[in-house]
Protein backbone atom coordinates (compact mmCIF):
# COMPACT_ATOMS: atom_id res chain seq x y z
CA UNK A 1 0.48 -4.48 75.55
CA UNK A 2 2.94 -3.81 78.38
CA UNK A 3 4.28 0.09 77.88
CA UNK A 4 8.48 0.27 77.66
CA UNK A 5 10.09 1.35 80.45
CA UNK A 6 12.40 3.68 77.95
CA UNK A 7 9.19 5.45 77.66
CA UNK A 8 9.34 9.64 78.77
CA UNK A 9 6.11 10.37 78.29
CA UNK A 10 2.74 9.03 80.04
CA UNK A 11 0.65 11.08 77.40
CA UNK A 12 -0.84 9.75 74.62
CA UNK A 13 1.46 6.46 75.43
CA UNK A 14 -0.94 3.82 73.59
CA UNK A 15 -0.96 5.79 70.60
CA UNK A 16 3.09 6.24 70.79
CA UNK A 17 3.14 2.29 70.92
CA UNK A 18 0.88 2.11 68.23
CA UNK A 19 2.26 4.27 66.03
CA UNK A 20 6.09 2.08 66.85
CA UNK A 21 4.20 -0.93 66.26
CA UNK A 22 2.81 -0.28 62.70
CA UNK A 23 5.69 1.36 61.43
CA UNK A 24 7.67 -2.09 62.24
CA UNK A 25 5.12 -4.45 60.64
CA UNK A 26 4.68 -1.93 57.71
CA UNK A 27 5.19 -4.21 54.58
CA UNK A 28 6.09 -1.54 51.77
CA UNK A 29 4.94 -2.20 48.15
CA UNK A 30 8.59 -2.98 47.07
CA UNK A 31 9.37 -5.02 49.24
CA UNK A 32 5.96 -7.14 48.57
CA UNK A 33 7.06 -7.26 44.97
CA UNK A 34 10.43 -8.18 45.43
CA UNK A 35 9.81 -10.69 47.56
CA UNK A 36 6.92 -11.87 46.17
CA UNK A 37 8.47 -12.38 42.61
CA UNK A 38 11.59 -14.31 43.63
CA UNK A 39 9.25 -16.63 45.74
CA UNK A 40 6.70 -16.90 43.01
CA UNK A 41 10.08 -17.48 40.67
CA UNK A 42 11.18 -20.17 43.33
CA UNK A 43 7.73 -21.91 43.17
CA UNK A 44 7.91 -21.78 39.35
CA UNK A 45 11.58 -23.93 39.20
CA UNK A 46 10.29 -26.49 41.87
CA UNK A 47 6.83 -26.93 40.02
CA UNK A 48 7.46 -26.45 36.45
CA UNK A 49 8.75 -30.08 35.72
CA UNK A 50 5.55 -31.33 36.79
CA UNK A 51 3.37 -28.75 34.76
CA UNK A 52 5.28 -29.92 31.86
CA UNK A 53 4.64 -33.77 32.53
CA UNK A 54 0.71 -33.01 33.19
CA UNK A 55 0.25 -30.45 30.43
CA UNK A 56 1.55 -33.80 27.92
CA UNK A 57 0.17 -36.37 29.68
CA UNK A 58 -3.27 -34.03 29.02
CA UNK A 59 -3.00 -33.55 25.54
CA UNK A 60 -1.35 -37.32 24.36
CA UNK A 61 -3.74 -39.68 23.18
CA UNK A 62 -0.61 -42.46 23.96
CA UNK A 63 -1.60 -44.68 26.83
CA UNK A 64 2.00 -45.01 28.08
CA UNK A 65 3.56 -42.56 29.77
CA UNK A 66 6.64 -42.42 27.72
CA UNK A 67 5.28 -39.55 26.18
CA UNK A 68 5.13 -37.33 29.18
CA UNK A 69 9.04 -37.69 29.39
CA UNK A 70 10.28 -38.00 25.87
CA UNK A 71 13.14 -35.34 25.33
CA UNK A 72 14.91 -35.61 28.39
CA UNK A 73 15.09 -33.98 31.44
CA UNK A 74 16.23 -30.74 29.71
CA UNK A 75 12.68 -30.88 27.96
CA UNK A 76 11.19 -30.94 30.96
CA UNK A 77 11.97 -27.41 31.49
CA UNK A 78 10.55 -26.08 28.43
CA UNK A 79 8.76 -23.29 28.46
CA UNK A 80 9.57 -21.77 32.14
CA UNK A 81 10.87 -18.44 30.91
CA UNK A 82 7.29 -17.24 29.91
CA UNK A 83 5.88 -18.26 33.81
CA UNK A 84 9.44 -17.15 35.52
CA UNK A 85 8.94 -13.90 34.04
CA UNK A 86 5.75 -13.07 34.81
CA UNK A 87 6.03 -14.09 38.32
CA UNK A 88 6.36 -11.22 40.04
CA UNK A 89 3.82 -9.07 37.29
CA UNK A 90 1.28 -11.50 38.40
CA UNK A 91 2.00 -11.57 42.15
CA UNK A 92 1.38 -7.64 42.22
CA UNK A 93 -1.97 -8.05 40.05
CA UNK A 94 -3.29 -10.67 42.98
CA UNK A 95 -2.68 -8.73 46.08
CA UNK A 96 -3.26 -5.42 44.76
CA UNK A 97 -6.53 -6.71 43.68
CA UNK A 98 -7.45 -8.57 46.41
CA UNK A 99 -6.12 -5.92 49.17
CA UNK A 100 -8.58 -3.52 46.85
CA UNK A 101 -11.81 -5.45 46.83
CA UNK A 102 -11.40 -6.02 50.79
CA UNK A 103 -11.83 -2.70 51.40
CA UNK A 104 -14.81 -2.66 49.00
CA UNK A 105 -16.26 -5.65 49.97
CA UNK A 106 -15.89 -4.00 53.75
CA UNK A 107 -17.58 -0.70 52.78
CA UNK A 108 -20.35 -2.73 51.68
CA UNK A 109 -20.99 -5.63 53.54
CA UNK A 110 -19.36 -4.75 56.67
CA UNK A 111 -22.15 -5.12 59.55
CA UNK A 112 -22.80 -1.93 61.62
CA UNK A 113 -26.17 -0.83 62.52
CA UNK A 114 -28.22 -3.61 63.45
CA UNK A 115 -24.64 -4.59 65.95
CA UNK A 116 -24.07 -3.88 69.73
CA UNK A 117 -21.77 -1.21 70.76
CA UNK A 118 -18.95 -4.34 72.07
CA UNK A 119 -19.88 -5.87 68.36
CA UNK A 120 -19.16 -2.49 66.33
CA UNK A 121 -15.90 -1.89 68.29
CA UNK A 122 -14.68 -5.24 67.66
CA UNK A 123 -15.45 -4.50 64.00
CA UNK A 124 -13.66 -1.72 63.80
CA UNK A 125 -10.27 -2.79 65.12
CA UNK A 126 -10.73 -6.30 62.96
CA UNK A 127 -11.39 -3.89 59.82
CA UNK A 128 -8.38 -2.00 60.83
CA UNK A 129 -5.93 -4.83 61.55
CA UNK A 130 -6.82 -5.92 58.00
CA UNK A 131 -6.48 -2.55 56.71
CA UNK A 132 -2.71 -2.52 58.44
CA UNK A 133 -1.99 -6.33 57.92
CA UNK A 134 -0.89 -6.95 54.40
CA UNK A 135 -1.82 -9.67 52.11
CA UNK A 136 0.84 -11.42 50.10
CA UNK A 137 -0.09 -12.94 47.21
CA UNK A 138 2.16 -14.94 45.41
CA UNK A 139 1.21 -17.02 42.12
CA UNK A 140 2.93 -19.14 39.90
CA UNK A 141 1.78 -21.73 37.03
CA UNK A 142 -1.82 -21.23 37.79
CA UNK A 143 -1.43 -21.32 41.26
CA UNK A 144 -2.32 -18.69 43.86
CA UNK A 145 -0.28 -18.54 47.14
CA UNK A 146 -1.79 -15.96 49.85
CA UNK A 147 -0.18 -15.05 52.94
CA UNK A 148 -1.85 -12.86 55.71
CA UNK A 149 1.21 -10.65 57.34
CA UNK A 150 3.42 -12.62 59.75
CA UNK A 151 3.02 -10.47 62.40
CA UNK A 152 -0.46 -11.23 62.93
CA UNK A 153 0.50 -14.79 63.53
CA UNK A 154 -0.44 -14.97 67.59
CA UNK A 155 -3.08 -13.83 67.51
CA UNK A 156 -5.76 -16.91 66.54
CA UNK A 157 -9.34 -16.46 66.05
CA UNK A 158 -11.81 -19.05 64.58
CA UNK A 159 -12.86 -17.95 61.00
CA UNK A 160 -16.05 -16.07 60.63
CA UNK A 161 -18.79 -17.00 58.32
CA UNK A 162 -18.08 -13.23 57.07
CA UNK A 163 -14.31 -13.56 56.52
CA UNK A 164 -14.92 -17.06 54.95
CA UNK A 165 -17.72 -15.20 52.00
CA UNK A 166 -15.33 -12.35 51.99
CA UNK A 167 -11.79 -14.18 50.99
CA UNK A 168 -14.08 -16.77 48.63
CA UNK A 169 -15.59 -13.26 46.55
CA UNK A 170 -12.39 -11.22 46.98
CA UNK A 171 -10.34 -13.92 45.95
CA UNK A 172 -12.72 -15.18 42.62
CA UNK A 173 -12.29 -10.85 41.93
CA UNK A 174 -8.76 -11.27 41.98
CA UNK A 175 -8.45 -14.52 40.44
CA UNK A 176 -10.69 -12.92 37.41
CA UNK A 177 -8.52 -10.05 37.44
CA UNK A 178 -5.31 -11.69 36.42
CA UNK A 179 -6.57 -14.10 34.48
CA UNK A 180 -5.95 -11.01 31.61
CA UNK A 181 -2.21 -11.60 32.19
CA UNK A 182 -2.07 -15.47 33.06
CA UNK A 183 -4.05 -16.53 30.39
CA UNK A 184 -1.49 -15.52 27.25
CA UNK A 185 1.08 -16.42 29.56
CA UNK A 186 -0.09 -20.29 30.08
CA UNK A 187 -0.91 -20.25 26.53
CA UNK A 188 2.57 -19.50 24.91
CA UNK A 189 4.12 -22.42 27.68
CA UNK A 190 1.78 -24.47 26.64
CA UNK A 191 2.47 -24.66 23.09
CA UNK A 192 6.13 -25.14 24.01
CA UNK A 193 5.68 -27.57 26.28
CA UNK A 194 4.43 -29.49 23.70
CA UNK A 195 5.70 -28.60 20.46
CA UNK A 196 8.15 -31.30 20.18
CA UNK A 197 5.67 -33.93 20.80
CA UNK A 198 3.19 -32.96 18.60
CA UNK A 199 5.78 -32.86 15.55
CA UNK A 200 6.36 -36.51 16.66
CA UNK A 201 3.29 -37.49 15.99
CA UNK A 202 2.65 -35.31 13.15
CA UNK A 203 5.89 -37.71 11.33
CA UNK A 204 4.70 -41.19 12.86
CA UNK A 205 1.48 -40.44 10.79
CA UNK A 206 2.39 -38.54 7.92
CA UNK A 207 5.09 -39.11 5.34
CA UNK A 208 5.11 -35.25 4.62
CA UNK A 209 5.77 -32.59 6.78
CA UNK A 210 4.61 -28.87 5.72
CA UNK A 211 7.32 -25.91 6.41
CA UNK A 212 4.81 -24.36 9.29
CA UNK A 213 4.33 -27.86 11.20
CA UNK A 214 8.71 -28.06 10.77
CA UNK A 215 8.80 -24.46 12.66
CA UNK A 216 9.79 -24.79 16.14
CA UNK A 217 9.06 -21.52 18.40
CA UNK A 218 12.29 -20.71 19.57
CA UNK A 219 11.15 -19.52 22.56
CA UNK A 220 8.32 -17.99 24.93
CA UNK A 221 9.43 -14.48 23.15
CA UNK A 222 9.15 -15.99 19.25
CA UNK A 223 6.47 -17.52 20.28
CA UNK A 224 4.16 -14.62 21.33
CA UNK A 225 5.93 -12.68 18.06
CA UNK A 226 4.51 -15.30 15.71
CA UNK A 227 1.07 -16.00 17.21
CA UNK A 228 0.26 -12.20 17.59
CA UNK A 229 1.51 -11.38 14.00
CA UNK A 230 -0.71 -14.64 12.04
CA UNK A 231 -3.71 -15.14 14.56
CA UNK A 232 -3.57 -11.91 16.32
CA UNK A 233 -4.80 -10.81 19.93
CA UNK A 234 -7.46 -13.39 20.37
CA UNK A 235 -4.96 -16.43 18.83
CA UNK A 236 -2.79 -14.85 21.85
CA UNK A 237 -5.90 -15.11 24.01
CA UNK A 238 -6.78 -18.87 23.32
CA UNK A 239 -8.95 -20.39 25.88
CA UNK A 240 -9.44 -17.15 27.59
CA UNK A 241 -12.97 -18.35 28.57
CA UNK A 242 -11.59 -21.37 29.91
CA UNK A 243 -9.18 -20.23 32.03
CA UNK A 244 -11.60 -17.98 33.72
CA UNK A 245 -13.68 -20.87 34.67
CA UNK A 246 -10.90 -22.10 36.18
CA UNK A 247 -8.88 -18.99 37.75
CA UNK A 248 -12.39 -17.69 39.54
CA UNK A 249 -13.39 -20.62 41.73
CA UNK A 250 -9.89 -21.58 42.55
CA UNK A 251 -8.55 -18.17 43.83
CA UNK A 252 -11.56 -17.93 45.92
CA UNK A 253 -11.42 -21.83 46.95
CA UNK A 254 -7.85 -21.28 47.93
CA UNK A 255 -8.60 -18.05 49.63
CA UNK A 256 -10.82 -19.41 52.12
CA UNK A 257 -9.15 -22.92 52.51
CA UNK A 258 -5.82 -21.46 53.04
CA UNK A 259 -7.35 -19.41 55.92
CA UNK A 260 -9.12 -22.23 57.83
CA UNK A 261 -6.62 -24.40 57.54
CA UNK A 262 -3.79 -21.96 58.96
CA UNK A 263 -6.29 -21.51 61.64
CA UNK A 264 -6.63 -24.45 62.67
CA UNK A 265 -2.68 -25.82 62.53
CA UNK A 266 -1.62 -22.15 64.06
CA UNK A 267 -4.66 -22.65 66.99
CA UNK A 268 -2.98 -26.33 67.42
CA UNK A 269 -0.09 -24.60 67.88
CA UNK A 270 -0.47 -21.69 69.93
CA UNK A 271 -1.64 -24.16 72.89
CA UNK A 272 1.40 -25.51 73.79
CA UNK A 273 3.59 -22.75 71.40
CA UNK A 274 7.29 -21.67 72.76
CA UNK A 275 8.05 -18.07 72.08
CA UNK A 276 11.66 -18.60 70.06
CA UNK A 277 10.07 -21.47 68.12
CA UNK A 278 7.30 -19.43 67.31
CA UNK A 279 8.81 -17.96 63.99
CA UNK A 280 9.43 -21.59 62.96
CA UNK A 281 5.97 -22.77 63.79
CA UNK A 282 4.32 -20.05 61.70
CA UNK A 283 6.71 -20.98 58.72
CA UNK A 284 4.95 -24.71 59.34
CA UNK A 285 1.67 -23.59 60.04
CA UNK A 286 2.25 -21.64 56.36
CA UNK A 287 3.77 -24.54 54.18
CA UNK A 288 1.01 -27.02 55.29
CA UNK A 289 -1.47 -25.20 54.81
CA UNK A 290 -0.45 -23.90 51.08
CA UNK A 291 -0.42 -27.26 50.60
CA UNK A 292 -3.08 -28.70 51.80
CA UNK A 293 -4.81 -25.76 50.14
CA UNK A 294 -3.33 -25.86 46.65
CA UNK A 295 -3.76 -29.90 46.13
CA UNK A 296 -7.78 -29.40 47.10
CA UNK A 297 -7.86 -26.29 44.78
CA UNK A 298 -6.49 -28.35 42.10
CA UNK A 299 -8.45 -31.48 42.65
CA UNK A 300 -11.49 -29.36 42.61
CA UNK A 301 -10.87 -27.66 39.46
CA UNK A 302 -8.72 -30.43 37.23
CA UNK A 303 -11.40 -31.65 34.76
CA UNK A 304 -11.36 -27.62 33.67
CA UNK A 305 -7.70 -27.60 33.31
CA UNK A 306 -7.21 -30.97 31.16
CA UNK A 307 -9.68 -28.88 28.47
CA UNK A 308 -8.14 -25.78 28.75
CA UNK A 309 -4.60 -27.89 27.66
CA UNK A 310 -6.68 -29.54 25.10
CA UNK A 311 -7.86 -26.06 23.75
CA UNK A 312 -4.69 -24.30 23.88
CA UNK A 313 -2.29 -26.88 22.21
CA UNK A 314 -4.81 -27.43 19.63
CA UNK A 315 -3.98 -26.05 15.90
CA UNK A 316 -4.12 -22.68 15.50
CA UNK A 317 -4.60 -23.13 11.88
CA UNK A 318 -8.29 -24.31 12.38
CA UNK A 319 -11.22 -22.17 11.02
CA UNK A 320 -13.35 -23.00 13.37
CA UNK A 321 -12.71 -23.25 17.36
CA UNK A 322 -14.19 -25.59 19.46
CA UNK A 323 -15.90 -24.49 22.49
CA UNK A 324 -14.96 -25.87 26.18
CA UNK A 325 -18.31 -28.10 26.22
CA UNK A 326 -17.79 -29.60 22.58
CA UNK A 327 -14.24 -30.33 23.63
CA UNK A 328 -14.93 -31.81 27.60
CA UNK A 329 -17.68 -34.34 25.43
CA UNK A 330 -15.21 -34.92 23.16
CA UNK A 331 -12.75 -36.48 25.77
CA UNK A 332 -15.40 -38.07 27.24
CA UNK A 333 -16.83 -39.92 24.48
CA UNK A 334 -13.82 -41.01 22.92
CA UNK A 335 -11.31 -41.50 25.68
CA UNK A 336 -13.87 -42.05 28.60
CA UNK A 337 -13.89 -39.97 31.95
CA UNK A 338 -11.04 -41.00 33.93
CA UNK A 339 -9.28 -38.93 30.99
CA UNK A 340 -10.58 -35.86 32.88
CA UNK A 341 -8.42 -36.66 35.58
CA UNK A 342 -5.14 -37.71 33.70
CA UNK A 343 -2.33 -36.40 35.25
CA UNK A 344 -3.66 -35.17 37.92
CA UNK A 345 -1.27 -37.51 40.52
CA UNK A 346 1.76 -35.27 39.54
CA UNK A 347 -0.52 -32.25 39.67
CA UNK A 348 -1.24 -33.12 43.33
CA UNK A 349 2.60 -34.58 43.93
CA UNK A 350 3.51 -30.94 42.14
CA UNK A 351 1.09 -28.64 44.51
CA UNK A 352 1.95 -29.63 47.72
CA UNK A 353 6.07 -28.83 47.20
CA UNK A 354 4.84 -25.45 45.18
CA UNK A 355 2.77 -23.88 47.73
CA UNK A 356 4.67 -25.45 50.49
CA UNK A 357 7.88 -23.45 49.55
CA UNK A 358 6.70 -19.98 48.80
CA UNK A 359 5.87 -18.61 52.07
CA UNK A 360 9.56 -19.66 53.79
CA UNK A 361 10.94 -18.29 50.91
CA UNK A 362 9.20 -15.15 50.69
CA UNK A 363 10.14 -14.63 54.36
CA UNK A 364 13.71 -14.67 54.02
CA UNK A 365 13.64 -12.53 51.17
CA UNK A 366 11.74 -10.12 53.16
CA UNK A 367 14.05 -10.73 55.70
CA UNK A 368 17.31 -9.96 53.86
CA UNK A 369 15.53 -6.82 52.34
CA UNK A 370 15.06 -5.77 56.18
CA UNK A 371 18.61 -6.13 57.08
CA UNK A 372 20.10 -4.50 54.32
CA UNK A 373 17.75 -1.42 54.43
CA UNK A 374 15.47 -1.34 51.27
């Protein structure tokens, strides 16, 4: 680093610099949250059509795909308020937890005594940089967006077999972590996602209707009212079990993907990289690779997710619950196992725009927080 020539004093300059530098690329806990939420709220709008159109195409035994769109496209958007309001709730759970159990997982994994005096050093100032970097985490619908702090965008180092174990267990903590406030949350817009269909096929089959299969949740808030008061805390918690089997491998999936992918596009870049473009390229370097990440984290875990729709849209009403194997055999037997994949083209066509859009979005919100002083 090249010292200012403002600079008075030749004592104790590096530290002086230092001390400048960090307090620029400090990333308060506000700000993160702000930020974080309105992007996570952002992803949410652009993504929640397509939840919507895989959570029915999931749970329809129809083979057309009238089904999925039946309603309108007001329909479509059923549902959002739970997700939109837990975005930025969720988005603190992820990086607080993940920012938490780095620091733990460096404590006790971090190599030191069998490593050269160069290696320790090195060590030290990567532990630190992490330490001072934050980690934005931004989820929405299921999804986990992470984004290491901008300002640590030049400098481009291939992924270590460490960092790679590290963001895969750190990121399956923190995906198990919020799974205690995603789950309910994916239940409740679920069930109105899906409400309307299921009475529509409840009256093609059945000349009689019952008063409780004729009540309509008014909304994610009457929903969670009526479930909590006649099934309680574990009707609320519906495929709980489920959705940990699928919140755990993808967080730490994405984790690690995101980061070798960034890598790689931000290495590509830094070869032939122009300083005023650089802000744009790292905006790039971002989008693709929350894309590229989120469509193989999906692929990877999809089968999970079609049973975990099949569990929590099924009738509460039913004595006994059917566990995720019984169910996955279930669809398999009856409906074969390309089922296990249904929907999972507008999952994919959904990802890509979804994680693509909350990192240049949670920049200029951090961006317009900087300029007007909060």
């Amino acid at each position: 680093n090249e010292i200012p020539t403002t600079t008075t004093s030749s004592i104790s300059t590096n530290e002086n610099i230092e001390e400048v530098e960090e307090e620029e690329v400090e990333i308060t806990f506000l700000e993160d949250f702000i930020a974080g939420g309105l992007a996570g709220s952002a992803s949410v709008i652009v993504g929640h059509p397509f939840d919507t159109i895989k959570v029915r195409m999931q749970t329809s035994t129809s083979t057309t795909s009238k089904t999925a769109t039946s309603g309108g496209i007001s329909s479509l958007f059923r549902g959002m308020v739970a997700p939109l309001s837990m975005a930025a709730v969720i988005n603190a759970v992820i990086f607080s937890s993940y920012a938490s159990s780095s620091r733990v997982y460096d404590d006790w994994f971090l190599p030191s005594s069998s490593s050269s005096e160069t290696q320790q050093q090195e060590e030290k100032k990567e532990k630190k940089k992490e330490e001072e970097d934050h980690v934005h985490g931004i989820i929405a619908e299921g999804g986990v967006f992470i984004e290491h702090d901008h300002h640590h965008q030049h400098n481009h180092h291939p992924q270590s077999s460490y960092q790679i174990g590290k963001n895969f267990v750190c990121g399956s903590i923190a995906g198990a972590i919020q799974t205690l406030v995603i789950c309910p949350t994916e239940h409740v817009k679920c069930r109105l996602q899906t409400q309307q269909q299921q009475q529509q096929s409840i009256l093609q089959n059945s000349t009689t209707i019952t008063k409780k299969q004729q009540t309509l949740y008014k909304g994610p808030w009457d929903a969670t009212k009526k479930i909590l008061s006649q099934h309680g805390i574990q009707g609320l918690y519906r495929g709980f079990w489920c959705t940990c089997l699928r919140e755990i491998p993808a967080f730490g999936a994405y984790f690690s993907t995101y980061d070798l992918v960034k890598d790689q596009i931000s290495s590509a870049y830094s070869m032939e990289e122009v300083v005023e473009d650089s802000t744009r390229h790292a905006w790039m370097a971002s989008a693709i690779a929350g894309g590229v990440s989120g469509s193989f984290t999906w692929g990877m875990i999809y089968p999970v997710d079609v049973i975990k729709s099949r569990i929590q849209t099924s009738s509460l009403e039913e004595g006994r619950r059917e566990s995720m194997m019984t169910v996955g055999r279930k669809l398999v037997k009856e409906y074969g196992w390309r089922y296990m994949y249904r929907g999972l083209g507008v999952t994919l066509a959904r990802a890509f725009p979804v994680n693509g859009i909350i990192f240049p979005v949670y920049e200029f919100v951090l961006m317009e927080l900087r300029q007007g002083g909060i």
